[in-house]
Protein backbone atom coordinates (compact mmCIF):
# COMPACT_ATOMS: atom_id res chain seq x y z
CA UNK A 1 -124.51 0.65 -106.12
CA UNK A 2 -125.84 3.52 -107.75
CA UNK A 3 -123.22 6.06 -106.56
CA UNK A 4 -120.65 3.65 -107.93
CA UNK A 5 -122.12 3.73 -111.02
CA UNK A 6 -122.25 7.43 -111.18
CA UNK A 7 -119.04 7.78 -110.27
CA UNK A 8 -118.07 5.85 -113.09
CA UNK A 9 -119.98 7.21 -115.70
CA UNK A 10 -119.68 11.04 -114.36
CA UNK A 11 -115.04 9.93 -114.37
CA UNK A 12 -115.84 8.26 -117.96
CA UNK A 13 -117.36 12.09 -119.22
CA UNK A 14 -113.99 13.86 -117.58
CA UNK A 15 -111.72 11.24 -119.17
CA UNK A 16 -113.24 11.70 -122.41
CA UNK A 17 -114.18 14.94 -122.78
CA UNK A 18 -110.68 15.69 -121.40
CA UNK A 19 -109.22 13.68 -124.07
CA UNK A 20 -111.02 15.02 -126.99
CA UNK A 21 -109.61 18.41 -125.70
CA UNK A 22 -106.15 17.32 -125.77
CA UNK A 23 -106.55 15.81 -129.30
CA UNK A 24 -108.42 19.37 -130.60
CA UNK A 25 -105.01 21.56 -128.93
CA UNK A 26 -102.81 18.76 -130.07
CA UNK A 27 -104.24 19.01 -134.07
CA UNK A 28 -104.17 22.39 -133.49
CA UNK A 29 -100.89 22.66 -133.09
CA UNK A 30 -100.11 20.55 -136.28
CA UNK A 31 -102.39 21.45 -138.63
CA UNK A 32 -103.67 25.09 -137.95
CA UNK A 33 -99.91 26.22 -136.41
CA UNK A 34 -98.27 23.78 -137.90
CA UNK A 35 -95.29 22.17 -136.13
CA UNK A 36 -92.50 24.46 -137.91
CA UNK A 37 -94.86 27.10 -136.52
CA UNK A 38 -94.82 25.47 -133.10
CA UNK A 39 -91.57 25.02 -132.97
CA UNK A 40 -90.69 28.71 -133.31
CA UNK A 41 -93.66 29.93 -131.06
CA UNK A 42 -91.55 27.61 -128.47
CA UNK A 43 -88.85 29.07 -129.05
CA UNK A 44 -89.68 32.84 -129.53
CA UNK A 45 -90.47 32.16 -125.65
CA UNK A 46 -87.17 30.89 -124.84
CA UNK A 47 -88.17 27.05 -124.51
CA UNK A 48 -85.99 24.82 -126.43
CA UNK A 49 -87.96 23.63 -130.25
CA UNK A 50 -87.51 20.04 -129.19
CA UNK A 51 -90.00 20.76 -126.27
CA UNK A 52 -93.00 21.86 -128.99
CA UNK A 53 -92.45 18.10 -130.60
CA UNK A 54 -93.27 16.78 -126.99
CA UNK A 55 -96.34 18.97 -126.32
CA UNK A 56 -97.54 17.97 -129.60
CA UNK A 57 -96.58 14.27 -128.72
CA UNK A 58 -98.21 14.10 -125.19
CA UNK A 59 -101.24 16.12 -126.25
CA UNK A 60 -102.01 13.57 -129.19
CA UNK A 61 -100.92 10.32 -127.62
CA UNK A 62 -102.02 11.85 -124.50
CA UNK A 63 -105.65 12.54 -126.00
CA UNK A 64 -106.20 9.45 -127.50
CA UNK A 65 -105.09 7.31 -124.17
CA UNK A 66 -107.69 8.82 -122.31
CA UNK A 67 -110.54 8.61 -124.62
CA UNK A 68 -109.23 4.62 -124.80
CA UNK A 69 -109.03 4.86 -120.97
CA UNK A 70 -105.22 3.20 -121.07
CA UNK A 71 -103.27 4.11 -118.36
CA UNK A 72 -105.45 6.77 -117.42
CA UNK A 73 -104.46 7.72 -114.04
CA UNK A 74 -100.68 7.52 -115.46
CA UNK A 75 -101.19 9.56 -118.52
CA UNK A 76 -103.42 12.11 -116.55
CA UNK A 77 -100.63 12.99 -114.64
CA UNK A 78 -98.34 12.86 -117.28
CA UNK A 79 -100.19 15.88 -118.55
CA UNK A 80 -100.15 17.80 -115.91
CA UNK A 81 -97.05 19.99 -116.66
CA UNK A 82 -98.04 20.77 -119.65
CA UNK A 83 -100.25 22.02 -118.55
CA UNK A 84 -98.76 24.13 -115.92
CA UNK A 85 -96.67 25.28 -118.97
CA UNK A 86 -99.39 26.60 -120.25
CA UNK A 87 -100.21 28.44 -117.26
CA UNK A 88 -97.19 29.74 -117.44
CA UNK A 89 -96.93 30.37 -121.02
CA UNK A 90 -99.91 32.82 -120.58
CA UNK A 91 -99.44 33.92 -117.22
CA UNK A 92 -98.51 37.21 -118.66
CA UNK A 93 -101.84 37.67 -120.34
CA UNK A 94 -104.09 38.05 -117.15
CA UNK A 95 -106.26 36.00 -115.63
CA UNK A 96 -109.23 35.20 -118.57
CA UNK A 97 -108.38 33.34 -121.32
CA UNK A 98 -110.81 35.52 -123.42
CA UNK A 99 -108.49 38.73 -123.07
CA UNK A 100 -105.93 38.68 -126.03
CA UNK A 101 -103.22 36.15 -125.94
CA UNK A 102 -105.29 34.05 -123.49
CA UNK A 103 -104.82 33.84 -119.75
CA UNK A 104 -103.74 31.09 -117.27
CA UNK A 105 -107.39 30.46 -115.50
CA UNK A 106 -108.14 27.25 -118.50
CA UNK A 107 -104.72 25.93 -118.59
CA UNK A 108 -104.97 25.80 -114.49
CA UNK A 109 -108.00 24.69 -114.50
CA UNK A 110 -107.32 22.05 -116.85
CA UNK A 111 -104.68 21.00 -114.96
CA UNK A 112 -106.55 20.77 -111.73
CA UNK A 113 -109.30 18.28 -114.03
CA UNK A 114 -106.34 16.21 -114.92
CA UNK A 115 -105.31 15.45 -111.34
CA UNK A 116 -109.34 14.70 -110.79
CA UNK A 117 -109.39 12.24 -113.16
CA UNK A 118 -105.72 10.84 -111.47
CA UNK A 119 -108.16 10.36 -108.86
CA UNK A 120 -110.88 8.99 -110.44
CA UNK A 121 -109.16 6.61 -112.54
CA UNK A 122 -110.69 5.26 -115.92
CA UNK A 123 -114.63 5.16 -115.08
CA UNK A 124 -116.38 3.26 -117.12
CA UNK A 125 -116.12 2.21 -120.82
CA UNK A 126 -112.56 1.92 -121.05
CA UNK A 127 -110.56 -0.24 -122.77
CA UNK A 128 -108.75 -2.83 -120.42
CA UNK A 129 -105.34 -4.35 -121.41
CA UNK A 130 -104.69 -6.93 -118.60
CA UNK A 131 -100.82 -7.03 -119.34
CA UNK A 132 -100.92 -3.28 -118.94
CA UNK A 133 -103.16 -3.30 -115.60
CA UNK A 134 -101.02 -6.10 -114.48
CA UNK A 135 -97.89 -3.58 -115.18
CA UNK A 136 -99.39 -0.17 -113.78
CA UNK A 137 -101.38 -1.73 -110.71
CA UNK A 138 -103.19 1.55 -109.53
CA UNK A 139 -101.85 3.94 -112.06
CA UNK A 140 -103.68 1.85 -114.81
């Protein structure tokens, strides 16, 4: 009983925490870069603009869904290439993400977190929505 527990509480931190991050990079992105910003940084790197409005999207709505713990296991991996384009986004810039421009280790890493918490599904202290369990199954 008491492993179960920890494993719920220790997936509720990852969820969370992982969420709040995704919420800081999505406002980020909006308010510091802004999206006209966004939008061209996109673009200077050859991605179409349209993509930056569905980074900003998946990081915000992303965020927020796992903090709630909604479709956690679904939105978790919904996140993953995004964070792979990350990775790849800064793949140029070495390995640490301190050196200038950032590197790919946090984006990978990040990624690699996200398909823990697929794993782990919602923990603890999330918010349930039957009809949406019911709809999901296992991916809830």
């Amino acid at each position: 009983m008491a492993m179960d527990r920890n494993v719920n509480l220790a997936a509720t931190l990852l969820r969370v925490s992982s969420g709040v991050m995704f919420l800081a990079h999505g406002l980020l992105k909006v308010n510091v870069f802004t999206i006209a910003g966004t939008v061209g940084y996109f673009e200077s790197l050859g991605l179409p603009g349209a993509l930056a409005y569905l980074t900003i999207l998946a990081e915000l709505a992303g965020g927020a869904a796992l903090i709630l713990g909604v479709a956690t296991r679904l939105v978790a991996l919904a996140l993953i290439p995004v964070l792979l384009g990350a990775a790849w986004v800064h793949s140029g810039n070495g390995w640490l993400f301190s050196g200038e421009g950032g590197g790919w280790e946090f984006p990978l890493f990040w990624a690699m977190v996200q398909g823990v918490i697929a794993l782990l599904g919602r923990g603890a202290m999330a918010l349930r929505l039957p009809f949406l369990d019911r709809l999901l199954g296992q991916f809830a």
